[in-house]
N, C-alpha and C. Protein backbone atom coordinates (compact mmCIF):
# COMPACT_ATOMS: atom_id res chain seq x y z
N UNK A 1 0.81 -1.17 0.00
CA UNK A 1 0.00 0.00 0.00
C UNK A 1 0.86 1.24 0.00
N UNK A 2 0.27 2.54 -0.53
CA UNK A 2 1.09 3.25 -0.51
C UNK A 2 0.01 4.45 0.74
N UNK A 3 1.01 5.09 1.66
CA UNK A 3 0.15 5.83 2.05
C UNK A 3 0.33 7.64 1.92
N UNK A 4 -0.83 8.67 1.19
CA UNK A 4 -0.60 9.61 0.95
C UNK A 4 -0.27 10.57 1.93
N UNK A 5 -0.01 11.65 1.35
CA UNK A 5 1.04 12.83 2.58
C UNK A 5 -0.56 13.19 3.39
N UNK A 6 -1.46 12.92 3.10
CA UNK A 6 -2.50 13.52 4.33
C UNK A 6 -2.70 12.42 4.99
N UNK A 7 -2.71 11.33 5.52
CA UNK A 7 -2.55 10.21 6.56
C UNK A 7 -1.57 10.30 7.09
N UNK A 8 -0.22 10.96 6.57
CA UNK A 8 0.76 10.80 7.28
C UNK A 8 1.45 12.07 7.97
N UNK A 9 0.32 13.33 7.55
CA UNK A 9 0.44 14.59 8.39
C UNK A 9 -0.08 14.41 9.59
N UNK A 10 -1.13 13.89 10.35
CA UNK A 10 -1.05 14.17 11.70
C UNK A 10 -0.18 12.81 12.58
N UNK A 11 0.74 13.65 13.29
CA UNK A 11 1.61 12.73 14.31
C UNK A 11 1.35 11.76 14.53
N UNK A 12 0.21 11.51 15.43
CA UNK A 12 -0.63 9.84 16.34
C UNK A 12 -0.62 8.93 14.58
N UNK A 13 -1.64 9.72 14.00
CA UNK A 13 -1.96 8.08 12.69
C UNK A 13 -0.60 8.26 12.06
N UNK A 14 0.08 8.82 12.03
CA UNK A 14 1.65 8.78 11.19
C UNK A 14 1.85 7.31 11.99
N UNK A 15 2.07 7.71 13.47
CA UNK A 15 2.90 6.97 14.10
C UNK A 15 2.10 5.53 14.44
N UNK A 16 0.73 5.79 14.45
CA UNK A 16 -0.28 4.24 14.29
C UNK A 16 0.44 3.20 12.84
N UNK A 17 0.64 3.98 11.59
CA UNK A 17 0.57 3.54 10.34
C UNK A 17 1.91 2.75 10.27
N UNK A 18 3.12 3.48 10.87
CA UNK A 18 3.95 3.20 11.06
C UNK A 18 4.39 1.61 11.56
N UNK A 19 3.67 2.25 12.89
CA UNK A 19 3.86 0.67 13.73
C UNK A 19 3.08 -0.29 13.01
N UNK A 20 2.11 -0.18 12.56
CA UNK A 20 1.19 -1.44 11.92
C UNK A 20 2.06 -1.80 10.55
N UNK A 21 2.58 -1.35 9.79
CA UNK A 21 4.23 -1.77 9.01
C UNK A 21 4.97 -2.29 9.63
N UNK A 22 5.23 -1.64 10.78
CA UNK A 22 6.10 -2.48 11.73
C UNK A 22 5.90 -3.77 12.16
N UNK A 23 4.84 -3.83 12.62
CA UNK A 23 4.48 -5.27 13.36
C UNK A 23 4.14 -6.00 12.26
N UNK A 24 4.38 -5.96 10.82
CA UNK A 24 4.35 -7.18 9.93
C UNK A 24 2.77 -6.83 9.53
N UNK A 25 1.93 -5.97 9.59
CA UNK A 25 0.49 -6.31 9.24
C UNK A 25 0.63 -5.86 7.47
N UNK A 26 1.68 -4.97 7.33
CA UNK A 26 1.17 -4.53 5.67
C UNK A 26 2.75 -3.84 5.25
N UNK A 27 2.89 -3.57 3.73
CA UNK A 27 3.67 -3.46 3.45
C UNK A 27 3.53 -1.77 2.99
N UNK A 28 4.47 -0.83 3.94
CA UNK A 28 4.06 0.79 4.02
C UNK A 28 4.67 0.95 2.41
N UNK A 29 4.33 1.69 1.93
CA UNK A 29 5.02 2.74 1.09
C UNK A 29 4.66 4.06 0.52
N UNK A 30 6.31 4.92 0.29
CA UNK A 30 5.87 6.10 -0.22
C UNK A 30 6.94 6.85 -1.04
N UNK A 31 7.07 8.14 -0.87
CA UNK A 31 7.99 8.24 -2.15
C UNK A 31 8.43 9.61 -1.08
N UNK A 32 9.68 10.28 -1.59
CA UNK A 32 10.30 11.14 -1.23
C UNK A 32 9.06 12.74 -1.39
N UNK A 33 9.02 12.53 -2.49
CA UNK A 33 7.87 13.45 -2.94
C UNK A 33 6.81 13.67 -2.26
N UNK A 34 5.81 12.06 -1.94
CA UNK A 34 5.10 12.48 -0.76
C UNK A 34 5.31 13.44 0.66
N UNK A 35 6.80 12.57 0.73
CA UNK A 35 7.69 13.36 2.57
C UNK A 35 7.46 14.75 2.09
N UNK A 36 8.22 14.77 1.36
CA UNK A 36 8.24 16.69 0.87
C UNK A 36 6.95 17.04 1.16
N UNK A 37 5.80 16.55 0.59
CA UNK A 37 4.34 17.56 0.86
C UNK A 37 4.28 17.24 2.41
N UNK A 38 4.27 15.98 2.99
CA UNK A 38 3.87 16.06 4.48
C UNK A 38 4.74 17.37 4.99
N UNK A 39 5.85 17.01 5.01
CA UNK A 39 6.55 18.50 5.69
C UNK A 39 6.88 19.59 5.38
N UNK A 40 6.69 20.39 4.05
CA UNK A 40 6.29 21.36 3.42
C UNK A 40 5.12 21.71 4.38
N UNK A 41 4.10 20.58 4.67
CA UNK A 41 2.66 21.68 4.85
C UNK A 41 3.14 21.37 6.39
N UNK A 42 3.98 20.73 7.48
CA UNK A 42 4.44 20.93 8.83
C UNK A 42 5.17 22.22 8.91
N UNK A 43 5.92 22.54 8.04
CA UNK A 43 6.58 23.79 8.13
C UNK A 43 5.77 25.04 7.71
N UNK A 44 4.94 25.35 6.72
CA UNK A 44 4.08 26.12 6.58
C UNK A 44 2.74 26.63 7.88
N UNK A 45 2.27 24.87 8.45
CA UNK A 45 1.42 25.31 8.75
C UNK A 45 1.99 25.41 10.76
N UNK A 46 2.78 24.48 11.00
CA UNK A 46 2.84 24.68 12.27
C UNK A 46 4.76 25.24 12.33
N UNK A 47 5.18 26.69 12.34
CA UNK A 47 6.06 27.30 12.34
C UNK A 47 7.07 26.96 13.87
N UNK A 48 5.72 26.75 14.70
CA UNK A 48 6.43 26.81 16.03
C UNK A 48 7.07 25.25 15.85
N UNK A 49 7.14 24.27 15.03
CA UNK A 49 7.76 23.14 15.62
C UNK A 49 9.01 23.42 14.56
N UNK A 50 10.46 22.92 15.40
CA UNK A 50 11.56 22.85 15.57
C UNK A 50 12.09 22.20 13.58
N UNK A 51 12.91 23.14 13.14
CA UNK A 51 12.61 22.20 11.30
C UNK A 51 13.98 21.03 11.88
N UNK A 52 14.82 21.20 12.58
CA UNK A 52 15.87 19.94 12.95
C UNK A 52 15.16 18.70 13.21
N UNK A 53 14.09 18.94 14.34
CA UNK A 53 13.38 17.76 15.14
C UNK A 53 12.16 17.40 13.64
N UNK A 54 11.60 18.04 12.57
CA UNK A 54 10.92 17.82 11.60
C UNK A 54 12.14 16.74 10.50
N UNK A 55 13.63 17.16 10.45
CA UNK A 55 14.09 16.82 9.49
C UNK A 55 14.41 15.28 10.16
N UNK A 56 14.53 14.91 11.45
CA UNK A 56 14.81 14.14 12.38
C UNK A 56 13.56 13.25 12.27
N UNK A 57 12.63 13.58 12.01
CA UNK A 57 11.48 12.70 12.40
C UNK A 57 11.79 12.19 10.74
N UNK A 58 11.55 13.06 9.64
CA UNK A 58 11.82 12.62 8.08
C UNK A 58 12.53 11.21 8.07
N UNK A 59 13.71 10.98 8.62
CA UNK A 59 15.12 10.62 8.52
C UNK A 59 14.42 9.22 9.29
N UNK A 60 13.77 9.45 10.91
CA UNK A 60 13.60 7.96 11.32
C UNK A 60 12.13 7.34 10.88
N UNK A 61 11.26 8.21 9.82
CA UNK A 61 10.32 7.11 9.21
C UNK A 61 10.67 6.70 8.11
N UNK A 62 12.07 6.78 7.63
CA UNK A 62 12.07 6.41 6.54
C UNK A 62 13.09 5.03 7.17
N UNK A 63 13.75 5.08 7.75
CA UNK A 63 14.26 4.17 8.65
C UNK A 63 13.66 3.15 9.40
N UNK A 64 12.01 3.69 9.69
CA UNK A 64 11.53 2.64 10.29
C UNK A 64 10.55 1.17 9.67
N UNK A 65 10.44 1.72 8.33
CA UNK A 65 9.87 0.75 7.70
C UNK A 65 11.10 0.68 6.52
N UNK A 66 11.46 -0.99 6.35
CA UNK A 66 11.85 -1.46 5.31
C UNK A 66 11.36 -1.05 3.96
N UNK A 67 12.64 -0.65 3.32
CA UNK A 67 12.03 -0.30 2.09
C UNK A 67 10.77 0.37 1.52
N UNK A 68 10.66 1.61 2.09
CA UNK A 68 9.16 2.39 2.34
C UNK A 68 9.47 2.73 1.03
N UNK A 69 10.89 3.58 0.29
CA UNK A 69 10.80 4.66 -0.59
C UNK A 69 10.28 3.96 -1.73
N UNK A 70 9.34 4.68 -2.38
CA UNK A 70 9.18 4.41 -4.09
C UNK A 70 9.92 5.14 -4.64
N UNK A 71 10.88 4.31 -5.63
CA UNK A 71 11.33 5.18 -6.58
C UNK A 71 11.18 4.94 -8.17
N UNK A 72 11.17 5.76 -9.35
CA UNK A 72 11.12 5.27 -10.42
C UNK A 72 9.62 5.38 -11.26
N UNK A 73 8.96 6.01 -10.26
CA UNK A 73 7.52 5.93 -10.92
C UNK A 73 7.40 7.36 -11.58
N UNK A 74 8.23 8.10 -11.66
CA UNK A 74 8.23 9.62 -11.94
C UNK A 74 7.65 9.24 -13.99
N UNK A 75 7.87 8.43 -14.46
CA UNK A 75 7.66 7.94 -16.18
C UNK A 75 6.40 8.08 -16.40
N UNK A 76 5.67 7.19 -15.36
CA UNK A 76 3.64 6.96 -15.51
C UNK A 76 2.99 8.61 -15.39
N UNK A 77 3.53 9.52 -14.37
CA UNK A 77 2.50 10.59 -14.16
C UNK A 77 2.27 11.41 -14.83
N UNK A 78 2.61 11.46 -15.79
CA UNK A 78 2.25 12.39 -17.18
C UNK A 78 0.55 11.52 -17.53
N UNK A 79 0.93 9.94 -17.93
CA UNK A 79 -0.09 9.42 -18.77
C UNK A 79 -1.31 9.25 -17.69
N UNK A 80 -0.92 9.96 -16.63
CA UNK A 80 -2.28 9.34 -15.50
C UNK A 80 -3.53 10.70 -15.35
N UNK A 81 -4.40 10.23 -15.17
CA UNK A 81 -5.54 11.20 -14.94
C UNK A 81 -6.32 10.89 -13.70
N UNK A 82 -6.28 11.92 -13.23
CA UNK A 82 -7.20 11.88 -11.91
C UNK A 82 -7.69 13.46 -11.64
N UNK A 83 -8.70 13.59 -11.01
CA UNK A 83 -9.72 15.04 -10.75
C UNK A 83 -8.62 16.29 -10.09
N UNK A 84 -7.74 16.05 -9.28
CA UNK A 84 -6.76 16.74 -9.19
C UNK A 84 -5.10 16.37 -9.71
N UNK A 85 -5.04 16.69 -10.69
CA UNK A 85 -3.20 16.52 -11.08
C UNK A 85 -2.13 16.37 -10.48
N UNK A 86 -2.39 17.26 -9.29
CA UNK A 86 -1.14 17.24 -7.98
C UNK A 86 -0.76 15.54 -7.71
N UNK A 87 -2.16 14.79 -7.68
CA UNK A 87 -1.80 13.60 -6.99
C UNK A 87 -1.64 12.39 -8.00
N UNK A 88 -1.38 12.59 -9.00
CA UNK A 88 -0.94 11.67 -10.07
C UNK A 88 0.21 11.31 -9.80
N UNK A 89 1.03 11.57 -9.11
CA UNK A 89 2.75 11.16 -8.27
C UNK A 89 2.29 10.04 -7.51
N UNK A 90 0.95 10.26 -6.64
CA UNK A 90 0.84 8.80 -5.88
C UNK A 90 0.15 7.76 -6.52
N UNK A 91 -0.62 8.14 -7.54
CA UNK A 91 -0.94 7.05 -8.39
C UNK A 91 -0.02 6.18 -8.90
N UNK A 92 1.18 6.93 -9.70
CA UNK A 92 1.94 6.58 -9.96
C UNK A 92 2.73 6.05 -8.78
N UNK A 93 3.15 6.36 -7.82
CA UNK A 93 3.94 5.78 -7.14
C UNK A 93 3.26 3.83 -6.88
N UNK A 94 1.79 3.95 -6.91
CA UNK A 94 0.86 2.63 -6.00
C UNK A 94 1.03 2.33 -7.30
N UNK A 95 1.33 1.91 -8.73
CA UNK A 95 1.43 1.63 -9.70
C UNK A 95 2.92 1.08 -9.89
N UNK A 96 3.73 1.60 -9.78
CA UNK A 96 5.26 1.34 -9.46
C UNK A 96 5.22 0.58 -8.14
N UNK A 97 4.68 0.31 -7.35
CA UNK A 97 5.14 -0.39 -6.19
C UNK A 97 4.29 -1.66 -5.98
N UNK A 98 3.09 -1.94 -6.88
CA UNK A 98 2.16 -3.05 -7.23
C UNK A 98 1.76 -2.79 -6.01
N UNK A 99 0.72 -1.75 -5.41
CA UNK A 99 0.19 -1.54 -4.25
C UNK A 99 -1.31 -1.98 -4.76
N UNK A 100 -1.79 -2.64 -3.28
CA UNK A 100 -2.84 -3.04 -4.02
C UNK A 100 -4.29 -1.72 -3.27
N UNK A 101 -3.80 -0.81 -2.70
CA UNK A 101 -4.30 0.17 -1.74
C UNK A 101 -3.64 1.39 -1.84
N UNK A 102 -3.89 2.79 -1.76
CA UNK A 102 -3.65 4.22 -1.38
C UNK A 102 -4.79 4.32 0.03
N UNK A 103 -3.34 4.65 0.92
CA UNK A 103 -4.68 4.93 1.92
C UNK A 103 -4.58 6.71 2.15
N UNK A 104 -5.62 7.40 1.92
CA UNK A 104 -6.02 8.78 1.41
C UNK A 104 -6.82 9.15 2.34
N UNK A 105 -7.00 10.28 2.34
CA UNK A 105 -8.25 10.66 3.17
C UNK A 105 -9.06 11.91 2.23
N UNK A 106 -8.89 11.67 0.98
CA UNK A 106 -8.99 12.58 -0.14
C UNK A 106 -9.48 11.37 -1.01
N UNK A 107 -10.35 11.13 -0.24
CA UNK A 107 -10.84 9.82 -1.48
C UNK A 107 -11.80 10.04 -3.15
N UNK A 108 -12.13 11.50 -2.76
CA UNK A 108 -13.07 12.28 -4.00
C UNK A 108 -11.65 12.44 -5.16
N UNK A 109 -10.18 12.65 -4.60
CA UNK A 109 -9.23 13.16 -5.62
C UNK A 109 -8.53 11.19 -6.27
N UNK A 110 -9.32 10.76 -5.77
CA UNK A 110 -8.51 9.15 -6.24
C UNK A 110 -10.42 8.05 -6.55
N UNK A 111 -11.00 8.29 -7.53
CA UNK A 111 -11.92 7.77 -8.43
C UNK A 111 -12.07 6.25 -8.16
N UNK A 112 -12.60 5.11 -7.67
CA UNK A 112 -12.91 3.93 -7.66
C UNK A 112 -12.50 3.56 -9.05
N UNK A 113 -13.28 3.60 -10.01
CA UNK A 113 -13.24 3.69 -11.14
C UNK A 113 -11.81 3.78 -11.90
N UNK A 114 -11.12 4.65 -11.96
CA UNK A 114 -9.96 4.84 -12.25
C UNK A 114 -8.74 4.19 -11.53
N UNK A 115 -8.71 4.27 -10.49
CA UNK A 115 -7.87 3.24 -9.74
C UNK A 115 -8.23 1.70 -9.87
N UNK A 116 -9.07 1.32 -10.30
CA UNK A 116 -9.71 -0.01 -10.30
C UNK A 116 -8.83 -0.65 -11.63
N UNK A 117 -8.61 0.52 -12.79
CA UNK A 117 -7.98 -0.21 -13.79
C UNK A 117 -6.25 -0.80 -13.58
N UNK A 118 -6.25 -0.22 -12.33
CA UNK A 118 -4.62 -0.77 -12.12
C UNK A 118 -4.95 -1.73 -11.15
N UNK A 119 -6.37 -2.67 -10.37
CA UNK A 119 -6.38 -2.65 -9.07
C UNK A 119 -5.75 -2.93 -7.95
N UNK A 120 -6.09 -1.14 -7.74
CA UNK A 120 -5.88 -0.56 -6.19
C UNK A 120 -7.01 0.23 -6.08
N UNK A 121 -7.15 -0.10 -4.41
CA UNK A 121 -8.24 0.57 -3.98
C UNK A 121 -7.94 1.73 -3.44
N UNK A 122 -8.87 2.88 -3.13
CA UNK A 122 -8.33 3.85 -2.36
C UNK A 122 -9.13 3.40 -1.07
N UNK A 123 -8.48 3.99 0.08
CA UNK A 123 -9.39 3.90 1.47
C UNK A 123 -8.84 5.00 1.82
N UNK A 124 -9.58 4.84 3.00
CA UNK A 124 -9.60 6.17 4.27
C UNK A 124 -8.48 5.89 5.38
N UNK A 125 -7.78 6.37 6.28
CA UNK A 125 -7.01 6.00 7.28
C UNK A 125 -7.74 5.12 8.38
N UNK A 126 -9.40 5.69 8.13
CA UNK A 126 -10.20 5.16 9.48
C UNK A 126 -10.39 3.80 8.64
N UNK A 127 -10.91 3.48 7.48
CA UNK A 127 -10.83 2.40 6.70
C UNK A 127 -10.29 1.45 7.03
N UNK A 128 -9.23 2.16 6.38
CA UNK A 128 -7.71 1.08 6.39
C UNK A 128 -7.60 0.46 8.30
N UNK A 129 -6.93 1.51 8.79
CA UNK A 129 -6.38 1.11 9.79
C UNK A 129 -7.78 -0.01 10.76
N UNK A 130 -9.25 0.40 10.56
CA UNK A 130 -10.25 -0.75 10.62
C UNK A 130 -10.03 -1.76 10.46
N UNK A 131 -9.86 -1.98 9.08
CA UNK A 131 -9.18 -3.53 8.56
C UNK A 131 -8.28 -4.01 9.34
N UNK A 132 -7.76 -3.52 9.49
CA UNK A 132 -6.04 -3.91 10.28
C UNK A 132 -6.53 -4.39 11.21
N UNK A 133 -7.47 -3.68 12.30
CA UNK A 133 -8.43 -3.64 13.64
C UNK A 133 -9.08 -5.20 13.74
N UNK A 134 -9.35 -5.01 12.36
CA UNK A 134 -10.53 -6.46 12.27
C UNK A 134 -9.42 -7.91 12.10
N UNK A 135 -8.64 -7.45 11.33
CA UNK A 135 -7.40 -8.74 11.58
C UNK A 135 -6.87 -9.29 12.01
N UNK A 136 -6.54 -8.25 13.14
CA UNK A 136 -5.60 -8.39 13.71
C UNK A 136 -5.77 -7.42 15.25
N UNK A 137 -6.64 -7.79 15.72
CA UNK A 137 -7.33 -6.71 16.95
C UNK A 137 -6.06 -6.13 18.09
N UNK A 138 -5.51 -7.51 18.61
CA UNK A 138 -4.06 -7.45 19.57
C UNK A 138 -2.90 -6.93 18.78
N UNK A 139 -3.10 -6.97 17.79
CA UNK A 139 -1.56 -6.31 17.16
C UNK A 139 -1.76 -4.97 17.05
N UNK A 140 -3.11 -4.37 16.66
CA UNK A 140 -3.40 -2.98 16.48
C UNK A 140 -3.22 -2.53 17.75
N UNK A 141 -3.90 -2.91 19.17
CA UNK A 141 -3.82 -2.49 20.38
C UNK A 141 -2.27 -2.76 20.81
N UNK A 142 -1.92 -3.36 20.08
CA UNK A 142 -0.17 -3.36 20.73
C UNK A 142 0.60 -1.91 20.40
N UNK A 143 0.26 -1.44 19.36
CA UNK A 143 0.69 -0.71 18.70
C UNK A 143 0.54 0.40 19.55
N UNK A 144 -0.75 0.64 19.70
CA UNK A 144 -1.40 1.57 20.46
C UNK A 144 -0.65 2.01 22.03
N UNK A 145 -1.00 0.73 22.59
CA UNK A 145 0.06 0.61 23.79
C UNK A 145 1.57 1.17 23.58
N UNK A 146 1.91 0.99 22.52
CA UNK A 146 3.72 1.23 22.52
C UNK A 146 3.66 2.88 22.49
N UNK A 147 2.51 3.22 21.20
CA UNK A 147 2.58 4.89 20.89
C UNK A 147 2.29 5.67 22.33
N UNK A 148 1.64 4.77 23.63
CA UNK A 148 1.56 5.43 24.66
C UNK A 148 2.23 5.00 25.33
N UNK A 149 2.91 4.20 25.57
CA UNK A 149 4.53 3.97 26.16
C UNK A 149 5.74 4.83 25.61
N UNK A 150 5.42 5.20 24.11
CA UNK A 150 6.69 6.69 24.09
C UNK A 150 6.49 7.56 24.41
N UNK A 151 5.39 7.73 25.29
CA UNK A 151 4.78 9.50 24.89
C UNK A 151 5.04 9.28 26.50
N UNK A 152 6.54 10.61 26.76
CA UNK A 152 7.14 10.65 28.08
C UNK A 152 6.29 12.25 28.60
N UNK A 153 6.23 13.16 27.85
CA UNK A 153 6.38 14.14 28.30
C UNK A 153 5.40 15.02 28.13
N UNK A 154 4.17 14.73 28.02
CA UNK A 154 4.19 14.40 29.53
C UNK A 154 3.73 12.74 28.99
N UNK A 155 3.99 11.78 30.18
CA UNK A 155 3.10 10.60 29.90
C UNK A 155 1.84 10.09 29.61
N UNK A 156 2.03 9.14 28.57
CA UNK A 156 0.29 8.83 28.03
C UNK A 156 0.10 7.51 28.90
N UNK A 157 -1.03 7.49 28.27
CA UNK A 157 -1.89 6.40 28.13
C UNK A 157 -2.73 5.49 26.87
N UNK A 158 -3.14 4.55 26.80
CA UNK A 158 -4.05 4.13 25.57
C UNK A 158 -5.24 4.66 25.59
N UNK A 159 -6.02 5.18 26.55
CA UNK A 159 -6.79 6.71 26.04
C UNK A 159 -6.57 8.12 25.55
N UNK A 160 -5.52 8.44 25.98
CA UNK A 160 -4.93 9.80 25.64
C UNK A 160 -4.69 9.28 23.91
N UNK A 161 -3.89 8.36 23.37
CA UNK A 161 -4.09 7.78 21.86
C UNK A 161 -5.54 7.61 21.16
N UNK A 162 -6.10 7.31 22.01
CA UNK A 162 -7.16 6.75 21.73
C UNK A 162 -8.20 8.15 20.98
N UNK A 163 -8.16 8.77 22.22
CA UNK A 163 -8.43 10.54 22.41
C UNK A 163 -7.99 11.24 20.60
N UNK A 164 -7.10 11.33 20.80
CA UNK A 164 -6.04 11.70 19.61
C UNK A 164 -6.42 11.45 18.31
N UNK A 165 -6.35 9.48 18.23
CA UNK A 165 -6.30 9.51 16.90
C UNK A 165 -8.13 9.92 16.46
N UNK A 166 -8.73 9.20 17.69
CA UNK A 166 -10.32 10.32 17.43
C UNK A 166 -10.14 11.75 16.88
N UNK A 167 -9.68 11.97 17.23
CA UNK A 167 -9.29 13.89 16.94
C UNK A 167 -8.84 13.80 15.66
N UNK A 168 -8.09 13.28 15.32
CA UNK A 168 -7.23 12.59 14.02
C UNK A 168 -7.94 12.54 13.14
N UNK A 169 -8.87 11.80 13.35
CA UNK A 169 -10.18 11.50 12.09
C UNK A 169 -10.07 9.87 11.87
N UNK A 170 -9.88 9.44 13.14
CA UNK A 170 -10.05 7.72 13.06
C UNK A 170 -11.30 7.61 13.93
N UNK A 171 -12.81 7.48 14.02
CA UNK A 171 -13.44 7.41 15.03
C UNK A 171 -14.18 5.85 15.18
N UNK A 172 -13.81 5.07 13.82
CA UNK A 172 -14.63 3.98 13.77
C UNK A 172 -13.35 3.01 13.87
N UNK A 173 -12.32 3.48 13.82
CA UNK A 173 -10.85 2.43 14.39
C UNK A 173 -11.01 2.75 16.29
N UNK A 174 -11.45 4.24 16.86
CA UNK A 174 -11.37 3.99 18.14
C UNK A 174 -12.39 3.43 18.68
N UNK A 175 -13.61 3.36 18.27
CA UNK A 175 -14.30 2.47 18.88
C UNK A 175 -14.45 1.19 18.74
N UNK A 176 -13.33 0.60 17.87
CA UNK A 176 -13.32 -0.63 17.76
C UNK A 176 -12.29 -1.20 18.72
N UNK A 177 -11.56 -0.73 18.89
CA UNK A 177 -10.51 -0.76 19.84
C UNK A 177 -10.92 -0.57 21.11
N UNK A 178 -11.98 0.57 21.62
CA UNK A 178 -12.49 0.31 22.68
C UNK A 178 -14.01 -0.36 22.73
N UNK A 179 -14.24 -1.33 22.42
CA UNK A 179 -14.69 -2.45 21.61
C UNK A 179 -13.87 -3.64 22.32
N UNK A 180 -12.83 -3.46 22.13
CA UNK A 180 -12.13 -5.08 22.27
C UNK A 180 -11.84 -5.54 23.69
């Protein structure tokens, strides 16, 4: 799957998406290009955070999943069409990487229809990371647990995550989780 720069702009589902790559549930990918828009719009939109600790975070998600980067798909995005142009890079990228998923939260700019002829589906983060939920219930809550085992300062909890990725725009992954 490839996942686009708006799933992977807010912190908590960055760091949910992450770990669920991590723990073996799916295979992450993305492209340099994507990073650039996630932190282009971190630096634009939130000034007060630190661009070292932004270039630092860049550096260990690309580190934390095996073989995340797509490269090489830059050839297809000319011949691709979709309702906004900007995102013909991730088409192309889930095309180059035999993804069988974009997980988006811009699902109006990625067509059923049109993605279907390569098939890949598009989903939602709450979607996706659902699925995962439904698969694999203890591995998702593991995850969960760890993202509130790093969070020192101040210290979390698996509600304070929970809290979050609600805020996030996951509300049918947190009640499945508090569900289990």
């Amino acid at each position: 799957m490839v996942y686009d720069a708006n799933v992977l702009y807010p912190s908590t589902v960055r760091d949910l998406l992450i770990r669920i790559a991590q723990a073996g549930l799916v295979r992450a990918r993305w492209t340099d290009r994507i990073l650039d828009e996630v932190f282009d719009n971190l630096r634009a939109n939130r000034p007060d955070l630190d661009a070292g600790r932004l270039g630092r975070t860049r550096e260990l998600m690309v580190r934390a999943v095996r073989d995340c980067l797509v490269t090489g798909y830059e050839p297809w995005i000319e011949g691709l069409e979709l309702p906004d142009p900007d995102d013909r890079h991730v088409l192309a990228a889930a095309i180059r990487a035999r993804a069988q998923v974009i997980v988006t939260n811009d699902l109006g700019d990625f067509p059923v229809d049109v993605l279907a002829r390569w098939d890949i589906e598009p989903k939602s983060a709450d979607q996706f990371v659902l699925g995962q939920v439904e698969e694999a219930p203890k591995v998702v809550y593991g995850c969960v647990q760890r993202i509130a085992d790093s969070w020192t300062s101040p210290p979390g909890t698996v509600n304070d995550v929970l809290v979050r990725l609600e805020h996030q725009g996951l509300p049918q992954v947190v009640a499945a989780l508090r569900g289990s």
